[in-house]
PDB file of N, CA and C in Angstrom:
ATOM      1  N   UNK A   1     -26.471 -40.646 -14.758  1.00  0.00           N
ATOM      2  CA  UNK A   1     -26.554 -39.470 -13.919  1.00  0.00           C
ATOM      3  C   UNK A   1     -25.168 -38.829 -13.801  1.00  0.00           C
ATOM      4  N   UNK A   2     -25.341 -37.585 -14.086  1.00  0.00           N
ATOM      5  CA  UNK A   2     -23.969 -36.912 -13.946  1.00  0.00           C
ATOM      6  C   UNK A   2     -23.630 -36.134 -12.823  1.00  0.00           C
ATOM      7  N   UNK A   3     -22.250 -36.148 -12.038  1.00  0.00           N
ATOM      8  CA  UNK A   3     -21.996 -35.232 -10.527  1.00  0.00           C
ATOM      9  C   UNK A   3     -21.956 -34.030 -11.482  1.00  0.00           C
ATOM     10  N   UNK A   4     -22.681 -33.205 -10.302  1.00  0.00           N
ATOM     11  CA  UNK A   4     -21.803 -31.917 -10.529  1.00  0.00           C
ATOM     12  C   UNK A   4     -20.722 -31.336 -10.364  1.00  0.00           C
ATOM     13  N   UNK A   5     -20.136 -30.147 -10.953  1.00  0.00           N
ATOM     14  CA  UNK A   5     -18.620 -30.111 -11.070  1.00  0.00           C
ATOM     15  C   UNK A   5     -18.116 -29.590  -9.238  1.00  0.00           C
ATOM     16  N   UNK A   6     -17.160 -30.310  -9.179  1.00  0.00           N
ATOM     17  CA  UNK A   6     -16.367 -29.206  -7.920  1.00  0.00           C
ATOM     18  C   UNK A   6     -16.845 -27.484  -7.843  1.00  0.00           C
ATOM     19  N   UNK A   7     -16.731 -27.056  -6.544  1.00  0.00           N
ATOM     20  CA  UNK A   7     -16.977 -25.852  -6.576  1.00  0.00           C
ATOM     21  C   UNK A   7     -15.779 -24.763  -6.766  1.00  0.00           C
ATOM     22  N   UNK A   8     -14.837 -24.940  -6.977  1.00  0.00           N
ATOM     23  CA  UNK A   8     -13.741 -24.513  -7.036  1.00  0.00           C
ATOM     24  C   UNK A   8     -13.111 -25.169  -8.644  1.00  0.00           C
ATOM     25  N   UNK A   9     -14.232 -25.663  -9.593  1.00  0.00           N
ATOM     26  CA  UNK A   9     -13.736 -25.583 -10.409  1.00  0.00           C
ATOM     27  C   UNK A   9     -13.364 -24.311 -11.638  1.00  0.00           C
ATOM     28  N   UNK A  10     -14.145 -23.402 -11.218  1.00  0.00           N
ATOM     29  CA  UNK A  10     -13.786 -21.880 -11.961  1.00  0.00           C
ATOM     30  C   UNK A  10     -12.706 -21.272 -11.859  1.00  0.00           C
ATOM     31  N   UNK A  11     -11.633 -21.654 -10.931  1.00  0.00           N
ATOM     32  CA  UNK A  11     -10.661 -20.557 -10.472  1.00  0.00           C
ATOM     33  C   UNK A  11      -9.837 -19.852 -11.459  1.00  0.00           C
ATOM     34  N   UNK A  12      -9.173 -21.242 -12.383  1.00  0.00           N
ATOM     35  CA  UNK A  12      -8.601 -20.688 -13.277  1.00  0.00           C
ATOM     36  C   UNK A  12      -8.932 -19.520 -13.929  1.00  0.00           C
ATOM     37  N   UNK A  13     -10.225 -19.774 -14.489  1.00  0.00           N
ATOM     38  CA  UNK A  13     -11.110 -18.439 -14.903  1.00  0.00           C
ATOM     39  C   UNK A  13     -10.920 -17.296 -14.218  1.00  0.00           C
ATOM     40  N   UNK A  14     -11.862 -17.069 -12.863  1.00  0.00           N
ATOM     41  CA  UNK A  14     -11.867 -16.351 -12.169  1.00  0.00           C
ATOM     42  C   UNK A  14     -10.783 -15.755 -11.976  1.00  0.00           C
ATOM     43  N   UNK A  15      -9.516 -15.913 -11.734  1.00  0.00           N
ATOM     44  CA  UNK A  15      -8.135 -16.040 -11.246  1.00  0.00           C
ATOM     45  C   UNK A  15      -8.116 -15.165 -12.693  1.00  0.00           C
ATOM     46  N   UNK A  16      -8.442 -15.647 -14.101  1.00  0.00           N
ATOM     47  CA  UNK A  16      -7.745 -15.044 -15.383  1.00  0.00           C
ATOM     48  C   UNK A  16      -8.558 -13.498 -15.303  1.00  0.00           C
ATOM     49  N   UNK A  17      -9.417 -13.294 -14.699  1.00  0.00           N
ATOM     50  CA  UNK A  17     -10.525 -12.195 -15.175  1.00  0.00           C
ATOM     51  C   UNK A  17     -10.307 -11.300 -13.765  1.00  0.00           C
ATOM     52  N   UNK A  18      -9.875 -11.341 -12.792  1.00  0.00           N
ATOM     53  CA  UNK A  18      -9.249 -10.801 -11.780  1.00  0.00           C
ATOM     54  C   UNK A  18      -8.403 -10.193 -11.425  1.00  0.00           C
ATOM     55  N   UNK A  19      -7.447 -11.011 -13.093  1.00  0.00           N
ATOM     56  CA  UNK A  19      -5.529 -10.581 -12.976  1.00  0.00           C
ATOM     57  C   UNK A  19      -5.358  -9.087 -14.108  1.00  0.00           C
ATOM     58  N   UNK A  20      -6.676  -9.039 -14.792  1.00  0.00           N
ATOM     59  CA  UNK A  20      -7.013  -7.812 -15.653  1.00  0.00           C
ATOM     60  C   UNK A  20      -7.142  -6.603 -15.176  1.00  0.00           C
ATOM     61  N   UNK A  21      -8.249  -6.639 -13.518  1.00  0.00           N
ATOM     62  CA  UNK A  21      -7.766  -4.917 -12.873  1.00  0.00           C
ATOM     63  C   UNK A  21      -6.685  -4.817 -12.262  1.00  0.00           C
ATOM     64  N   UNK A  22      -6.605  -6.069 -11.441  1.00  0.00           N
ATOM     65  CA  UNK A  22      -5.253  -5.944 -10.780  1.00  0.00           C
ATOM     66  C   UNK A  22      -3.952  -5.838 -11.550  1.00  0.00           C
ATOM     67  N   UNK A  23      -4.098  -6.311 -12.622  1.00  0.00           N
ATOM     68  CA  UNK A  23      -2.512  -6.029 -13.436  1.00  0.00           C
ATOM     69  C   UNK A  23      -2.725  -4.299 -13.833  1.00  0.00           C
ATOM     70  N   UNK A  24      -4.085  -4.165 -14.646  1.00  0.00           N
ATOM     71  CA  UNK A  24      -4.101  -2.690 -15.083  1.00  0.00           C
ATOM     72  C   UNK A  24      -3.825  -1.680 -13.945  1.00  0.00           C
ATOM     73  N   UNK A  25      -4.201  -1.559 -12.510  1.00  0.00           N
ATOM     74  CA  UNK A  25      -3.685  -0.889 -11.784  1.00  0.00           C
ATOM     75  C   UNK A  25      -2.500  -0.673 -11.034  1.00  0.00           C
ATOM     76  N   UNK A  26      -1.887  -1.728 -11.534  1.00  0.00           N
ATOM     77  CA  UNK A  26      -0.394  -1.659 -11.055  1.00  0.00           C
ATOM     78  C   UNK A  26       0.209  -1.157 -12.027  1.00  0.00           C
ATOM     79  N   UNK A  27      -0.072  -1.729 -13.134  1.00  0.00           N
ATOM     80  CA  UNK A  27       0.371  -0.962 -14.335  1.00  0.00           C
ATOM     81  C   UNK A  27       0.526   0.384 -14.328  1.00  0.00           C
ATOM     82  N   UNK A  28      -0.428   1.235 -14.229  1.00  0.00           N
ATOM     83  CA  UNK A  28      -1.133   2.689 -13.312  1.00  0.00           C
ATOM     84  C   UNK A  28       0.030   3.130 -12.778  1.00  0.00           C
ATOM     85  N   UNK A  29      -0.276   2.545 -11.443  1.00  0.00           N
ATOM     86  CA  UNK A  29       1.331   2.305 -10.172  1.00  0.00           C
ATOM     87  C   UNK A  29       2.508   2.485 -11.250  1.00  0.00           C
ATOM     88  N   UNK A  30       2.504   1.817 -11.879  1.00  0.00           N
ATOM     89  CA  UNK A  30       4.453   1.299 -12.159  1.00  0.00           C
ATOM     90  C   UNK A  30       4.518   3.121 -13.394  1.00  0.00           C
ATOM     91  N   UNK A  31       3.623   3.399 -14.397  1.00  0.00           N
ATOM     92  CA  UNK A  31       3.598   4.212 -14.994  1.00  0.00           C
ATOM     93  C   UNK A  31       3.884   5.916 -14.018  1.00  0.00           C
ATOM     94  N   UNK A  32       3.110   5.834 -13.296  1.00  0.00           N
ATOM     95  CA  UNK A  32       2.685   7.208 -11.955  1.00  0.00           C
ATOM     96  C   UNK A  32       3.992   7.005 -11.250  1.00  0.00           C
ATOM     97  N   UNK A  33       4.979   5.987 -10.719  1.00  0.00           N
ATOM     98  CA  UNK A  33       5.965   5.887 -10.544  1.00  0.00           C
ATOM     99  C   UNK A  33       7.347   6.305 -11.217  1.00  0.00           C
ATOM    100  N   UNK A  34       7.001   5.465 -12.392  1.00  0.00           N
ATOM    101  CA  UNK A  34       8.156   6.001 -13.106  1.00  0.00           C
ATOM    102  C   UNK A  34       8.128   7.359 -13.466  1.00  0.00           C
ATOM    103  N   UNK A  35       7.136   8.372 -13.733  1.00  0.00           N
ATOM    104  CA  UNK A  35       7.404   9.688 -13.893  1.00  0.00           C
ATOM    105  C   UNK A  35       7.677  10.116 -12.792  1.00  0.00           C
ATOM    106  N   UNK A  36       7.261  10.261 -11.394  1.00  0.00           N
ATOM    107  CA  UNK A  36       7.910  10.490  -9.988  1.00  0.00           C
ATOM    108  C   UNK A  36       9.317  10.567  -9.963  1.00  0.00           C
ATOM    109  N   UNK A  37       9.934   9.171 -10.655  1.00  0.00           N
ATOM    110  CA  UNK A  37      11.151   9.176 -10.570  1.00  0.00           C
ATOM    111  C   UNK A  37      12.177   9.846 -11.346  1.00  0.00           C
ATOM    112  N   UNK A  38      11.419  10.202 -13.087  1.00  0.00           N
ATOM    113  CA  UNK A  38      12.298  11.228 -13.931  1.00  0.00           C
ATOM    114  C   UNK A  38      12.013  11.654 -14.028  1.00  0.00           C
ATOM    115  N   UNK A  39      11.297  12.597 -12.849  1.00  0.00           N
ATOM    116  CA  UNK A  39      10.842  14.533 -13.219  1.00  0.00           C
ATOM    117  C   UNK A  39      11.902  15.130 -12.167  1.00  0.00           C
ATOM    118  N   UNK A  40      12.652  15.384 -12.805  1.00  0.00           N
ATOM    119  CA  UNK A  40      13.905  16.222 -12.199  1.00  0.00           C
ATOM    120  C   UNK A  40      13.920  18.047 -12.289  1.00  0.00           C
ATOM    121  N   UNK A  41      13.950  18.246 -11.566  1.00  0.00           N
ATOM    122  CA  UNK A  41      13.850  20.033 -10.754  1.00  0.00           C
ATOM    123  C   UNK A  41      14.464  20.894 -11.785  1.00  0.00           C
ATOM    124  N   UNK A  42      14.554  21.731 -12.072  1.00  0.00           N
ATOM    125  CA  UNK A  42      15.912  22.887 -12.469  1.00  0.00           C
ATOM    126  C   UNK A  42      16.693  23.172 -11.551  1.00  0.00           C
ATOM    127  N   UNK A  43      15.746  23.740 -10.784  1.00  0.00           N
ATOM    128  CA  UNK A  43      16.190  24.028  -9.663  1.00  0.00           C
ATOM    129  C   UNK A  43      15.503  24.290  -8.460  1.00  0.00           C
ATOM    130  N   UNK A  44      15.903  24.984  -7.278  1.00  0.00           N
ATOM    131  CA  UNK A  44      14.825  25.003  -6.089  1.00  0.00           C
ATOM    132  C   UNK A  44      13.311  25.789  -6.316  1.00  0.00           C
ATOM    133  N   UNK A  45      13.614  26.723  -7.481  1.00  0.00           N
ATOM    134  CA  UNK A  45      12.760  27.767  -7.822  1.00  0.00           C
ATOM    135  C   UNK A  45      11.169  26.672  -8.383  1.00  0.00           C
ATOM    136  N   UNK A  46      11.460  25.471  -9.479  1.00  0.00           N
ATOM    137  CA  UNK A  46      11.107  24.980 -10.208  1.00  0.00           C
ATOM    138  C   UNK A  46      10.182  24.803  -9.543  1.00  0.00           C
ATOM    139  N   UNK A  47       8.778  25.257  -8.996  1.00  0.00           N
ATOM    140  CA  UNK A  47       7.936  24.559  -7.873  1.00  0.00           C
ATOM    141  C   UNK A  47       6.717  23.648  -9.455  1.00  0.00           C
ATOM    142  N   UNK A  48       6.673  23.733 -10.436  1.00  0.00           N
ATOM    143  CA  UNK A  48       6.066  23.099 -11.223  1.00  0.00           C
ATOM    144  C   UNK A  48       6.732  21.483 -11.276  1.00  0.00           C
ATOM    145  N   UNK A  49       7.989  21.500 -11.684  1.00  0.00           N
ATOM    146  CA  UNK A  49       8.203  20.402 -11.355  1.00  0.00           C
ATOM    147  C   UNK A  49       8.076  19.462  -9.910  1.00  0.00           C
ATOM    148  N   UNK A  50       8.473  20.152  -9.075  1.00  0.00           N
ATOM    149  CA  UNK A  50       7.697  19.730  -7.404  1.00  0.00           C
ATOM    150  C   UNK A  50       6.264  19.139  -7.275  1.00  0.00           C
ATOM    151  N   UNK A  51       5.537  19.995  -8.010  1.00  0.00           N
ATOM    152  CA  UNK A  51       4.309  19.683  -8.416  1.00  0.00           C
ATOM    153  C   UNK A  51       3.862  18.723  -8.878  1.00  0.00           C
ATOM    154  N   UNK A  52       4.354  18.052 -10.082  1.00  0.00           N
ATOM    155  CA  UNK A  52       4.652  16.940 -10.911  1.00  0.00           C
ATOM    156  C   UNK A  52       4.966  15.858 -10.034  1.00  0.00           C
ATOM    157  N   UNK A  53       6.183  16.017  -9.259  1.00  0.00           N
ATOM    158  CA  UNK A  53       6.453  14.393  -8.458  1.00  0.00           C
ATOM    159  C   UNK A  53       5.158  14.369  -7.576  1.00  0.00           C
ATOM    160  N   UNK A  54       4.862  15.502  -6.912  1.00  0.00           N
ATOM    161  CA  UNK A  54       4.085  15.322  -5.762  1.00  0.00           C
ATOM    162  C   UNK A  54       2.876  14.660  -6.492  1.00  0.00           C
ATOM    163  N   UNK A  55       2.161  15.086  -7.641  1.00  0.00           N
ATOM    164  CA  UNK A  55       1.183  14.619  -8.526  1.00  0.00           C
ATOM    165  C   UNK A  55       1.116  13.526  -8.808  1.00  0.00           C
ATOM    166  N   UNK A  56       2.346  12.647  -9.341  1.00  0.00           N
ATOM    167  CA  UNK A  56       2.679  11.454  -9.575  1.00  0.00           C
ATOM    168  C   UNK A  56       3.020  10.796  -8.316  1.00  0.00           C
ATOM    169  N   UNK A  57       3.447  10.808  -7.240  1.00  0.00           N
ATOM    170  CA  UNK A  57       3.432  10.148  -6.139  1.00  0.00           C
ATOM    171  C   UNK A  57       1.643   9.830  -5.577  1.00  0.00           C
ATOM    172  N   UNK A  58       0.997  11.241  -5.531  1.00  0.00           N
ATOM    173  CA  UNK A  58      -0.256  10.489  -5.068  1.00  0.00           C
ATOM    174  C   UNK A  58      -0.883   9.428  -5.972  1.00  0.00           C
ATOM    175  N   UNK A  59      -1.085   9.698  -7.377  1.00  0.00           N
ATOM    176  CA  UNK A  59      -1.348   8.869  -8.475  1.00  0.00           C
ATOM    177  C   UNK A  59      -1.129   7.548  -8.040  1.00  0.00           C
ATOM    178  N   UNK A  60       0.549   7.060  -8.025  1.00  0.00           N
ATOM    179  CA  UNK A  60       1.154   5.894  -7.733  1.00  0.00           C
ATOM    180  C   UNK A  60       0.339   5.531  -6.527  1.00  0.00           C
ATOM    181  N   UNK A  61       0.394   6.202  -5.503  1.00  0.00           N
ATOM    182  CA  UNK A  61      -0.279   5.735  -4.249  1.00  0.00           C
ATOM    183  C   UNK A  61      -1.779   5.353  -4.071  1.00  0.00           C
ATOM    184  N   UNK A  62      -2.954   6.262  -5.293  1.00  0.00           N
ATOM    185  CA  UNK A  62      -4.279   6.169  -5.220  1.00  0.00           C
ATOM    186  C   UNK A  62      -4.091   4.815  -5.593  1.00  0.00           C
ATOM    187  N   UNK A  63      -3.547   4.735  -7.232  1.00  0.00           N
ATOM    188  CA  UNK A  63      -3.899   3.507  -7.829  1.00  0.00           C
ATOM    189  C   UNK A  63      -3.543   2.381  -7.206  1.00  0.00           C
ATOM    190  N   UNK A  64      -2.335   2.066  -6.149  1.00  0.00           N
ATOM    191  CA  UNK A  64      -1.615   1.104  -5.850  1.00  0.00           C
ATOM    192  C   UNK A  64      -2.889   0.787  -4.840  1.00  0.00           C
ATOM    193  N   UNK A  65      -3.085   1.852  -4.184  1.00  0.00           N
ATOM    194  CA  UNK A  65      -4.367   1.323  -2.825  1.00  0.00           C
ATOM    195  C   UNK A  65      -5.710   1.093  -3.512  1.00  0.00           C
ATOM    196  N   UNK A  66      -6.079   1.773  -4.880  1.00  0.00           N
ATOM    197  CA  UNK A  66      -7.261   1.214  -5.030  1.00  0.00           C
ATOM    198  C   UNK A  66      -6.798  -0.887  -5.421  1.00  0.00           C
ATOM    199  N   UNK A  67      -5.684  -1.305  -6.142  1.00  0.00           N
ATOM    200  CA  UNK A  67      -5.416  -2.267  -6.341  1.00  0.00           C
ATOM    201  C   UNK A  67      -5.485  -3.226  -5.048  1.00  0.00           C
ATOM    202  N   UNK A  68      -4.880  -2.639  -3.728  1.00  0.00           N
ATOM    203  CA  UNK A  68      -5.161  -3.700  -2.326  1.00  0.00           C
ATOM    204  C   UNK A  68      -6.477  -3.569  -2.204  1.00  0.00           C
ATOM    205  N   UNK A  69      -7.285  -2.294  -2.575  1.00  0.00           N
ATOM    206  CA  UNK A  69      -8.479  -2.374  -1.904  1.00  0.00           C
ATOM    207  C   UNK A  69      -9.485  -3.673  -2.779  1.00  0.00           C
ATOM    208  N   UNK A  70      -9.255  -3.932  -3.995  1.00  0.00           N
ATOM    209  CA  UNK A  70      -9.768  -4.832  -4.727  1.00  0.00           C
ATOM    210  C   UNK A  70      -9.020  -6.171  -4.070  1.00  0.00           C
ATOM    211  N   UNK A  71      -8.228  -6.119  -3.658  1.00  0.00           N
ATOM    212  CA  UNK A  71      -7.723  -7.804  -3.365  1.00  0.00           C
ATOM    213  C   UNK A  71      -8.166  -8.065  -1.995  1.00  0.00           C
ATOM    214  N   UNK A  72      -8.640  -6.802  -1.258  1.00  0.00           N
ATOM    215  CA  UNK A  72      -8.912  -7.136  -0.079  1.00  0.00           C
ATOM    216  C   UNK A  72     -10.391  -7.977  -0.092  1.00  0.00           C
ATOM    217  N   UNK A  73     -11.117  -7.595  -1.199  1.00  0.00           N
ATOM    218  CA  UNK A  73     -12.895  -8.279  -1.303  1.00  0.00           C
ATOM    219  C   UNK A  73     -12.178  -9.990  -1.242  1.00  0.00           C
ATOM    220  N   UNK A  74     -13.054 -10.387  -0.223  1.00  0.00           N
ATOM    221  CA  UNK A  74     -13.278 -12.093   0.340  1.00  0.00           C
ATOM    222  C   UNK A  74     -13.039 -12.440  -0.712  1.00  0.00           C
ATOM    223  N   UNK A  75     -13.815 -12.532  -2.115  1.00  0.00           N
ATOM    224  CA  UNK A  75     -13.809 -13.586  -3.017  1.00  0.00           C
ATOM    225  C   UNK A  75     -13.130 -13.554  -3.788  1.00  0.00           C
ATOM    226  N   UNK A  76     -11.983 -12.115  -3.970  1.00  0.00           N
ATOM    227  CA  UNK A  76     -10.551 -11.608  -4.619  1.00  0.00           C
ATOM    228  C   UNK A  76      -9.464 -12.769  -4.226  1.00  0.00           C
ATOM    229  N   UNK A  77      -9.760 -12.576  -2.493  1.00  0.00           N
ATOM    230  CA  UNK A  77      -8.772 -13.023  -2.028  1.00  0.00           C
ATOM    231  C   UNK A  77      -8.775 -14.340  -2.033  1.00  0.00           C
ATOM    232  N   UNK A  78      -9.737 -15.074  -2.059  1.00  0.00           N
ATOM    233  CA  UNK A  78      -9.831 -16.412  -1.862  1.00  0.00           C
ATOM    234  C   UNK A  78      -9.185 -16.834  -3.342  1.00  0.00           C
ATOM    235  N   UNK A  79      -9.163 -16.424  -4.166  1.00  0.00           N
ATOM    236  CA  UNK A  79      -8.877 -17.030  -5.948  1.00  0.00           C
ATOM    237  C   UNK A  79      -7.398 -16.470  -5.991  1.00  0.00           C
ATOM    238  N   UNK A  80      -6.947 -15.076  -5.553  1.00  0.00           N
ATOM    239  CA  UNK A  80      -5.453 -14.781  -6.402  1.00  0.00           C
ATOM    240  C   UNK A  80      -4.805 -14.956  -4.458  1.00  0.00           C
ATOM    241  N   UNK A  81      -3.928 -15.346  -4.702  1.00  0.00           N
ATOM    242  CA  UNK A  81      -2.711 -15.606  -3.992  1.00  0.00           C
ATOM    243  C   UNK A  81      -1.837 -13.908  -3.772  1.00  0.00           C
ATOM    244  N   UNK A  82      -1.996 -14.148  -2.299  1.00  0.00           N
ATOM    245  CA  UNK A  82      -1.075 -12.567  -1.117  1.00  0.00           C
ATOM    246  C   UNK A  82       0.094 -12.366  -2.033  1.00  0.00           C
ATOM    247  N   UNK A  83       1.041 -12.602  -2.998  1.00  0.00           N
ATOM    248  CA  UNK A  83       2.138 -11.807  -3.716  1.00  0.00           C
ATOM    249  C   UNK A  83       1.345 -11.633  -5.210  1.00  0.00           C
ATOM    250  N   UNK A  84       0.502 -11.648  -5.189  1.00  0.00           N
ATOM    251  CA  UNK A  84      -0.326 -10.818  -6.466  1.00  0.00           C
ATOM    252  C   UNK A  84      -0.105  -9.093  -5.950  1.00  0.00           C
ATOM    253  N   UNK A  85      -0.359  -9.058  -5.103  1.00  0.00           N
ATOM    254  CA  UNK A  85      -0.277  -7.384  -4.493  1.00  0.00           C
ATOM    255  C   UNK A  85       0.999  -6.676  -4.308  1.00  0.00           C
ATOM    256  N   UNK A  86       1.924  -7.887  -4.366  1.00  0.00           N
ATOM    257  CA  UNK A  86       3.183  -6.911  -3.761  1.00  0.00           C
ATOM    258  C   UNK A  86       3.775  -6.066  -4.715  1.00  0.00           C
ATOM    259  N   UNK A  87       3.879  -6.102  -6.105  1.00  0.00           N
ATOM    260  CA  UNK A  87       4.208  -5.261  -6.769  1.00  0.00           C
ATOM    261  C   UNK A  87       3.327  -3.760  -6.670  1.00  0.00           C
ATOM    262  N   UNK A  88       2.329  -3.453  -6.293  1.00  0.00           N
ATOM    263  CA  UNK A  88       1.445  -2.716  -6.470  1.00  0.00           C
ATOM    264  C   UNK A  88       1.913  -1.526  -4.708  1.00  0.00           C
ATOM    265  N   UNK A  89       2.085  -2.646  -4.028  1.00  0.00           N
ATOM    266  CA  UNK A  89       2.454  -2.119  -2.026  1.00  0.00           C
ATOM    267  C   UNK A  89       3.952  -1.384  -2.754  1.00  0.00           C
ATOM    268  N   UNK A  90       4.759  -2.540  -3.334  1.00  0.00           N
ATOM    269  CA  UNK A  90       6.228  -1.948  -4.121  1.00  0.00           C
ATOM    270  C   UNK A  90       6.542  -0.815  -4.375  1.00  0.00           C
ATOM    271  N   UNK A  91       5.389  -0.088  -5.306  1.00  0.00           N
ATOM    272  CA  UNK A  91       5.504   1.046  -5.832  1.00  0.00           C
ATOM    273  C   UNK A  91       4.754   1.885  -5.115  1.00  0.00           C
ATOM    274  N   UNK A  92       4.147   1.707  -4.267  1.00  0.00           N
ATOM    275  CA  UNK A  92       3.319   2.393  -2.979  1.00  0.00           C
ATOM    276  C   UNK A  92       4.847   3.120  -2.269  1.00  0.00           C
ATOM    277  N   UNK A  93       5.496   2.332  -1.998  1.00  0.00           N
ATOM    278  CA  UNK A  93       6.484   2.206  -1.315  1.00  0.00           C
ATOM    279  C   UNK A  93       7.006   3.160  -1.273  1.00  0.00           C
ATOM    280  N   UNK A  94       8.165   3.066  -3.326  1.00  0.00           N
ATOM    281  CA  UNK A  94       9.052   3.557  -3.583  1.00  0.00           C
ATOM    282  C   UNK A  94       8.296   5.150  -3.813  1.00  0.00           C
ATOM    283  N   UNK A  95       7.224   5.359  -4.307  1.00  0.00           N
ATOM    284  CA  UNK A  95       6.341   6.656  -3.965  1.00  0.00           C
ATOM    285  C   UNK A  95       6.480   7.264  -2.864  1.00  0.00           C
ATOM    286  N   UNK A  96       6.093   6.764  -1.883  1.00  0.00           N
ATOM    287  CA  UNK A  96       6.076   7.476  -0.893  1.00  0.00           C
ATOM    288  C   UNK A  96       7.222   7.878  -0.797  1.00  0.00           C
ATOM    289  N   UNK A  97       8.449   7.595  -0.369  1.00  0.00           N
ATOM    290  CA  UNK A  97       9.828   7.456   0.239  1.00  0.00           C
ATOM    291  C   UNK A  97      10.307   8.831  -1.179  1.00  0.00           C
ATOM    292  N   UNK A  98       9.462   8.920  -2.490  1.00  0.00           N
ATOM    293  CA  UNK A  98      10.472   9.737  -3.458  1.00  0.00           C
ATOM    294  C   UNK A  98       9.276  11.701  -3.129  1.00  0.00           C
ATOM    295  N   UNK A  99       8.484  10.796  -2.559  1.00  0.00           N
ATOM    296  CA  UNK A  99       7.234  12.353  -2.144  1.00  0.00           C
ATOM    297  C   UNK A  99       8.451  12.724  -0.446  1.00  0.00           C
ATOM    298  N   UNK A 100       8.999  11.976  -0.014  1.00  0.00           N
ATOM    299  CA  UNK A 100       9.088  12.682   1.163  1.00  0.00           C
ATOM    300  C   UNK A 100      10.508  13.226   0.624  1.00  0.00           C
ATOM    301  N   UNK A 101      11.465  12.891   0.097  1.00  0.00           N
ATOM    302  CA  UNK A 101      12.590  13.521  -0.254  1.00  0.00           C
ATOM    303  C   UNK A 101      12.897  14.227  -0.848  1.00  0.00           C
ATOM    304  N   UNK A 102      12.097  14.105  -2.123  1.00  0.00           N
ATOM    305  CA  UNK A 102      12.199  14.866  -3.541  1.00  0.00           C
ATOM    306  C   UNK A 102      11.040  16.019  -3.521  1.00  0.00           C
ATOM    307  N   UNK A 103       9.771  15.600  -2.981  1.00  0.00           N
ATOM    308  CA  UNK A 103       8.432  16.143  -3.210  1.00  0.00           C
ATOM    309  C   UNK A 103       8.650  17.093  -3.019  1.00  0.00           C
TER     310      UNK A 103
END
Protein backbone atom coordinates (compact mmCIF):
# COMPACT_ATOMS: atom_id res chain seq x y z
CA UNK A 1 0.00 0.00 0.00
CA UNK A 2 1.29 3.26 -0.96
CA UNK A 3 0.87 6.93 1.23
CA UNK A 4 -0.09 9.53 -0.60
CA UNK A 5 2.18 12.32 -1.44
CA UNK A 6 2.37 15.44 1.02
CA UNK A 7 0.14 18.20 0.10
CA UNK A 8 2.58 20.70 -0.40
CA UNK A 9 4.42 18.54 -2.51
CA UNK A 10 3.79 20.68 -5.85
CA UNK A 11 5.29 23.90 -4.80
CA UNK A 12 8.28 23.74 -6.59
CA UNK A 13 6.13 23.48 -9.64
CA UNK A 14 3.59 25.76 -8.75
CA UNK A 15 6.20 28.31 -7.47
CA UNK A 16 7.98 27.59 -11.29
CA UNK A 17 4.61 28.38 -13.25
CA UNK A 18 3.72 31.46 -11.05
CA UNK A 19 7.26 33.08 -11.43
CA UNK A 20 6.25 33.32 -15.42
CA UNK A 21 3.42 36.23 -14.95
CA UNK A 22 4.95 37.60 -12.21
CA UNK A 23 8.42 37.89 -13.78
CA UNK A 24 6.68 38.92 -17.28
CA UNK A 25 4.97 41.83 -15.56
CA UNK A 26 7.66 43.25 -13.91
CA UNK A 27 9.49 42.85 -16.79
CA UNK A 28 6.55 45.23 -18.30
CA UNK A 29 7.36 47.49 -15.09
CA UNK A 30 11.17 47.55 -15.53
CA UNK A 31 10.70 48.16 -19.61
CA UNK A 32 7.60 51.17 -19.02
CA UNK A 33 10.16 52.44 -16.51
CA UNK A 34 13.07 52.64 -18.22
CA UNK A 35 11.53 54.71 -21.07
CA UNK A 36 9.97 57.15 -18.27
CA UNK A 37 13.37 57.60 -17.39
CA UNK A 38 15.10 58.40 -21.02
CA UNK A 39 12.45 60.42 -22.58
CA UNK A 40 13.98 63.69 -22.12
CA UNK A 41 12.00 67.12 -23.11
CA UNK A 42 13.50 69.65 -25.70
CA UNK A 43 12.12 71.79 -24.03
CA UNK A 44 9.09 73.25 -21.96
CA UNK A 45 7.18 73.57 -25.30
CA UNK A 46 7.80 69.65 -25.97
CA UNK A 47 4.28 68.62 -24.46
CA UNK A 48 4.68 65.20 -26.70
CA UNK A 49 7.44 64.22 -24.88
CA UNK A 50 5.52 65.05 -21.42
CA UNK A 51 3.16 62.84 -22.86
CA UNK A 52 5.46 59.95 -23.26
CA UNK A 53 6.76 59.95 -19.51
CA UNK A 54 3.30 60.51 -18.32
CA UNK A 55 2.33 57.36 -20.71
CA UNK A 56 5.11 55.33 -19.49
CA UNK A 57 4.68 56.11 -15.84
CA UNK A 58 1.03 54.89 -15.88
CA UNK A 59 2.15 51.73 -17.92
CA UNK A 60 4.93 51.08 -15.17
CA UNK A 61 2.27 51.62 -12.55
CA UNK A 62 -0.79 49.48 -14.35
CA UNK A 63 1.57 46.62 -14.88
CA UNK A 64 3.43 46.79 -11.50
CA UNK A 65 -0.25 46.74 -9.72
CA UNK A 66 -1.67 44.27 -11.98
CA UNK A 67 1.63 42.08 -10.73
CA UNK A 68 0.58 42.74 -6.65
CA UNK A 69 -2.82 42.19 -7.69
CA UNK A 70 -1.82 38.53 -8.83
CA UNK A 71 0.30 37.90 -5.67
CA UNK A 72 -2.35 39.11 -3.63
CA UNK A 73 -4.75 35.69 -4.73
CA UNK A 74 -4.48 33.27 -1.34
CA UNK A 75 -2.95 30.52 -3.31
CA UNK A 76 -0.22 33.06 -5.09
CA UNK A 77 0.62 33.96 -1.86
CA UNK A 78 0.82 30.92 -0.03
CA UNK A 79 3.60 29.31 -2.79
CA UNK A 80 5.89 32.60 -3.76
CA UNK A 81 7.40 34.37 -0.83
CA UNK A 82 6.48 38.66 0.09
CA UNK A 83 10.03 39.86 -1.82
CA UNK A 84 8.84 38.22 -5.06
CA UNK A 85 6.85 41.63 -5.39
CA UNK A 86 9.25 44.08 -4.40
CA UNK A 87 10.85 44.64 -7.55
CA UNK A 88 7.55 45.25 -9.27
CA UNK A 89 6.25 48.01 -5.83
CA UNK A 90 10.25 49.25 -6.89
CA UNK A 91 9.38 50.45 -10.09
CA UNK A 92 5.85 51.48 -8.97
CA UNK A 93 7.83 53.65 -6.92
CA UNK A 94 10.49 55.09 -9.01
CA UNK A 95 7.35 55.87 -11.57
CA UNK A 96 5.51 57.58 -9.61
CA UNK A 97 8.15 59.97 -7.97
CA UNK A 98 9.52 60.54 -12.10
CA UNK A 99 5.36 61.36 -13.13
CA UNK A 100 5.35 63.90 -10.30
CA UNK A 101 8.60 65.78 -11.24
CA UNK A 102 9.24 65.27 -14.72
CA UNK A 103 5.53 64.41 -15.89
Amino acid sequence: MTNPPPVDDDRGCLRLVLAVPLTLLTLIAAYFCWTALTISPSGSWDDDAYAGIVLSCVLTIASAAAAVALWLVPSVRRVTPWWWILPALLLASVAAVRWAVGG
